[in-house]
N, C-alpha and C. Protein backbone atom coordinates (compact mmCIF):
# COMPACT_ATOMS: atom_id res chain seq x y z
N UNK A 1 -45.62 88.19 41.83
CA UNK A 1 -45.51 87.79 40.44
C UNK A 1 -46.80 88.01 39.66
N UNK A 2 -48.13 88.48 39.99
CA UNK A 2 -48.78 89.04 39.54
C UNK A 2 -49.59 90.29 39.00
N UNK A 3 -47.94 90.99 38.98
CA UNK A 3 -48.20 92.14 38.35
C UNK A 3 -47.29 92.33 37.22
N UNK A 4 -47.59 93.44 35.95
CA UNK A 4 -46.56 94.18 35.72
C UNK A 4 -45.11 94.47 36.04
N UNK A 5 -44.24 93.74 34.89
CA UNK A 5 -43.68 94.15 35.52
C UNK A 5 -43.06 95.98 35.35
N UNK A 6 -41.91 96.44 35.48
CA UNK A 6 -41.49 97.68 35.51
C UNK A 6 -41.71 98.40 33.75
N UNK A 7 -41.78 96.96 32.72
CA UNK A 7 -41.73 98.03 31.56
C UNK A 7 -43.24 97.80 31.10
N UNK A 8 -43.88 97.01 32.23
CA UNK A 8 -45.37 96.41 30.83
C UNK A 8 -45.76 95.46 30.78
N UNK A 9 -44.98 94.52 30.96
CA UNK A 9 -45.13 93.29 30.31
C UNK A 9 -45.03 92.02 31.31
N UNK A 10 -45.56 90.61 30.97
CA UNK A 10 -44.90 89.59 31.70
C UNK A 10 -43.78 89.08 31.31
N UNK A 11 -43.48 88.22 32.00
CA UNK A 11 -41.66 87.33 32.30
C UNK A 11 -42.16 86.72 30.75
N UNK A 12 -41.26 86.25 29.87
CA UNK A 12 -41.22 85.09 28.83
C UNK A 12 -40.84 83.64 29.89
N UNK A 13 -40.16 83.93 30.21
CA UNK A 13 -39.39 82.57 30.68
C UNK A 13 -39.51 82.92 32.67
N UNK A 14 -39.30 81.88 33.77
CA UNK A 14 -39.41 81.73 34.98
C UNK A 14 -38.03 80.41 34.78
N UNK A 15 -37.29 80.75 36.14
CA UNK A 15 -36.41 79.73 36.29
C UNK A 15 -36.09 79.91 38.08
N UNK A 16 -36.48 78.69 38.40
CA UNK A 16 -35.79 78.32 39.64
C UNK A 16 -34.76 77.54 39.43
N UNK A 17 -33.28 77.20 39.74
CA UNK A 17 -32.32 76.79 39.93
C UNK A 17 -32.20 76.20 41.61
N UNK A 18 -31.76 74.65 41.80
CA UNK A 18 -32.09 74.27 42.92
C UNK A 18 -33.23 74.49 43.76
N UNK A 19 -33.93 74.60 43.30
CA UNK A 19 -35.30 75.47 44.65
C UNK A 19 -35.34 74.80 45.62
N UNK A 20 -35.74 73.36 45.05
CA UNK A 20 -36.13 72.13 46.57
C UNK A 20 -37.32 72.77 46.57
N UNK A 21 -38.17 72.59 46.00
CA UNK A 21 -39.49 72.75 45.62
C UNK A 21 -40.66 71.76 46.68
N UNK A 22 -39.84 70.59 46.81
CA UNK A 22 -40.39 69.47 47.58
C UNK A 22 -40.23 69.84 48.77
N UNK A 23 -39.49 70.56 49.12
CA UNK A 23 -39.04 70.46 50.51
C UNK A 23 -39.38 72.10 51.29
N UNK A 24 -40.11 73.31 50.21
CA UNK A 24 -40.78 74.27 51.40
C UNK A 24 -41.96 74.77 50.52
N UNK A 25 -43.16 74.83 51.72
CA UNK A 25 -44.55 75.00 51.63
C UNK A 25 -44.65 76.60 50.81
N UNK A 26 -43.30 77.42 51.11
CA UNK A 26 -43.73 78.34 50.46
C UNK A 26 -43.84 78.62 49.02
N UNK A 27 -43.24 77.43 48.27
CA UNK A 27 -43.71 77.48 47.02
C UNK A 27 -45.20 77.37 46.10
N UNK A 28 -45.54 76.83 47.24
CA UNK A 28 -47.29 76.86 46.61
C UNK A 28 -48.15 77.69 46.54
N UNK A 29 -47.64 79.05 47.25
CA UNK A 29 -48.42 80.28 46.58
C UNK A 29 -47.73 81.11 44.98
N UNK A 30 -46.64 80.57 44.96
CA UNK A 30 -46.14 81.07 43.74
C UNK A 30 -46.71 80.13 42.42
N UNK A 31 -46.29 78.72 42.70
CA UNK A 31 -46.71 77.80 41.68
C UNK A 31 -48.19 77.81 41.26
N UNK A 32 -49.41 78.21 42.48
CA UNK A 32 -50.20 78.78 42.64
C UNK A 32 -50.59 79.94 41.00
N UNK A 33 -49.77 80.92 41.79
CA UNK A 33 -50.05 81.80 41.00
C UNK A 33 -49.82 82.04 39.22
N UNK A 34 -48.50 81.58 38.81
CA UNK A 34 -48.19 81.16 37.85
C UNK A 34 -49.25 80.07 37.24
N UNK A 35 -49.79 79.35 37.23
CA UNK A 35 -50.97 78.59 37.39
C UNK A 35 -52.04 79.30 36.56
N UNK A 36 -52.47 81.03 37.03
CA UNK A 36 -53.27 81.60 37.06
C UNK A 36 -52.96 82.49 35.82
N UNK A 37 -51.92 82.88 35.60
CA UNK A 37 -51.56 83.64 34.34
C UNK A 37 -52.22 83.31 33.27
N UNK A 38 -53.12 84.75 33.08
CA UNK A 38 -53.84 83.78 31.17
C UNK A 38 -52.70 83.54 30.15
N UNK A 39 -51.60 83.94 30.41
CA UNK A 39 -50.57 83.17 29.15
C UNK A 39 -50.19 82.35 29.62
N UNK A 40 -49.16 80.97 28.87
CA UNK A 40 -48.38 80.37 29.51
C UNK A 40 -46.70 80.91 29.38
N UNK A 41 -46.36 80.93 30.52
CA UNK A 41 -44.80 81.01 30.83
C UNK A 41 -43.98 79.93 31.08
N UNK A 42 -42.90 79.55 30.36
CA UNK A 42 -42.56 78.50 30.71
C UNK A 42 -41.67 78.37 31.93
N UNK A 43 -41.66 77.37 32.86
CA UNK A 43 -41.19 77.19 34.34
C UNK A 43 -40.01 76.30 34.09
N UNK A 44 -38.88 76.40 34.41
CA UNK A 44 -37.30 75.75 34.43
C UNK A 44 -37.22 75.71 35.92
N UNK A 45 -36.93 74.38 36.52
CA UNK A 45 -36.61 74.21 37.45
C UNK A 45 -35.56 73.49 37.72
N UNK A 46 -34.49 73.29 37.94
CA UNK A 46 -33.36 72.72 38.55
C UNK A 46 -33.35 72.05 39.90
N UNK A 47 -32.54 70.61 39.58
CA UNK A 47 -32.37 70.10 40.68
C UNK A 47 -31.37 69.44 41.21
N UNK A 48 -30.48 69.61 42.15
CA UNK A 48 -29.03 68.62 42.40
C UNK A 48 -28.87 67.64 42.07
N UNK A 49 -30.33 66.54 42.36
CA UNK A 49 -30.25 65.23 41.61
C UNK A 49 -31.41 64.60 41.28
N UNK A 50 -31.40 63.32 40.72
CA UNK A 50 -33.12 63.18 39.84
C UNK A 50 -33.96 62.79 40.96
N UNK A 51 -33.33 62.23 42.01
CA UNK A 51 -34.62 62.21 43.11
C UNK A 51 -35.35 63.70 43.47
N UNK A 52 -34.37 64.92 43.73
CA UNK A 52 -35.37 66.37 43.87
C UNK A 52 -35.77 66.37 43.17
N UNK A 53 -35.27 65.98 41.93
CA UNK A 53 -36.12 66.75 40.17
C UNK A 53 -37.38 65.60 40.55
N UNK A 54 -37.51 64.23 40.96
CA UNK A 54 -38.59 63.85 40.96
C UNK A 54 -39.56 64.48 41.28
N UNK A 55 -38.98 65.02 42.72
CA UNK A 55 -39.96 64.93 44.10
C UNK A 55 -40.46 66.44 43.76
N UNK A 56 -39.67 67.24 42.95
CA UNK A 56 -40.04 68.52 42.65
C UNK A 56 -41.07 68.47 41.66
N UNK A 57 -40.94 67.50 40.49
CA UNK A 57 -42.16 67.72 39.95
C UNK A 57 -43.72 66.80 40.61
N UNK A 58 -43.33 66.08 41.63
CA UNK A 58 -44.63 65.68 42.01
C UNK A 58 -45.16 66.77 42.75
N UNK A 59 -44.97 67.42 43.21
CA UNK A 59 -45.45 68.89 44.20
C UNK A 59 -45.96 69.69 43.13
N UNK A 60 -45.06 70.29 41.66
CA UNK A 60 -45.57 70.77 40.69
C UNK A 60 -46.88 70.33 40.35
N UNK A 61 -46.75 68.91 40.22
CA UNK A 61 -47.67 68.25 39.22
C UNK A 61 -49.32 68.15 39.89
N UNK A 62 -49.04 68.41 41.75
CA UNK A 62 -50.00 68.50 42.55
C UNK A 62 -50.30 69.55 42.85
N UNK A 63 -49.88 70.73 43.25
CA UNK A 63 -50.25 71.85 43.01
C UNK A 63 -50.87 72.12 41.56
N UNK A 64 -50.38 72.42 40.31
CA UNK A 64 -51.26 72.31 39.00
C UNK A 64 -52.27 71.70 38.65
N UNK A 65 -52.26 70.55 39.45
CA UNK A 65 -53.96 69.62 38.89
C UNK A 65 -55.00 70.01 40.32
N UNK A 66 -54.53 70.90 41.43
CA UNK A 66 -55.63 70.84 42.35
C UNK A 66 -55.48 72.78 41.90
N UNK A 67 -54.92 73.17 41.09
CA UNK A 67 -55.07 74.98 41.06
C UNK A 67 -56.27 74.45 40.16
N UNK A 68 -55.63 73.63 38.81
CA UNK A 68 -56.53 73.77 37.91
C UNK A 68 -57.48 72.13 37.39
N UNK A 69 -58.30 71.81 37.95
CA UNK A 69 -58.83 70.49 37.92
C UNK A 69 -59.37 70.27 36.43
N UNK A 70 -59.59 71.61 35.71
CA UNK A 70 -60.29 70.96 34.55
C UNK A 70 -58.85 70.72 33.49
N UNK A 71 -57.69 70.85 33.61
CA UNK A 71 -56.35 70.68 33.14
C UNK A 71 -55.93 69.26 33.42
N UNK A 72 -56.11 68.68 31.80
CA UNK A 72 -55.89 67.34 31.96
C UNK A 72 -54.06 67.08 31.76
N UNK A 73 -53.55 68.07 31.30
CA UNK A 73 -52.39 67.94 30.68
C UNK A 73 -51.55 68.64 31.56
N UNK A 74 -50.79 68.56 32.58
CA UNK A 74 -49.50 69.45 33.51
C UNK A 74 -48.54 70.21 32.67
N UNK A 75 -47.79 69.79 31.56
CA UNK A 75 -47.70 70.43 31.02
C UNK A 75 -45.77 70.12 31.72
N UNK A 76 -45.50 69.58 32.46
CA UNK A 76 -44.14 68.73 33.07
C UNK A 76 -43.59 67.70 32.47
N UNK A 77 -42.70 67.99 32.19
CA UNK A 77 -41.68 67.46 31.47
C UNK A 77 -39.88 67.47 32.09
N UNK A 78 -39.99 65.86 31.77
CA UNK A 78 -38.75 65.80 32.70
C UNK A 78 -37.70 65.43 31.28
N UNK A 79 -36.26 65.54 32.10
CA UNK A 79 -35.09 65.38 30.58
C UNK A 79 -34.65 64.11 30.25
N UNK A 80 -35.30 62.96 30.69
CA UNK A 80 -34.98 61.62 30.14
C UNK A 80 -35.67 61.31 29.17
């Protein structure tokens, strides 16, 4: 996800649907990386129920404040 893509340009939008974000390690080189993008892209994540959507954004919200420590704001937002 840190390249070009095929016409030029970056993604506008990123969407995981169900990921279970909480539940595999391999998301933290992606969330990681997205992190790193000098634009911001916005991240949609989906979850079966509000306990994943919790548990998914606490992994978000920990990965983002240890990529970027001087980022006071996550930038996570949940739909209640």
């Amino acid at each position: 996800i840190s390249t070009l893509d095929e016409n030029g340009g970056l993604p506008t939008l990123v969407m995981a649907f169900n990921a279970g974000i909480w539940g595999y390690n391999e998301w933290v080189p992606t969330l990681e990386a997205l992190c790193r993008w000098k634009h911001a892209v916005p991240f949609v994540v989906t979850a079966y129920t509000i306990e994943e959507a919790e548990d998914d954004a606490e992994v978000m919200e920990t990965t983002i404040l240890s990529t970027s420590p001087s980022n006071t704001s996550t930038g996570i937002h949940d739909s209640k």
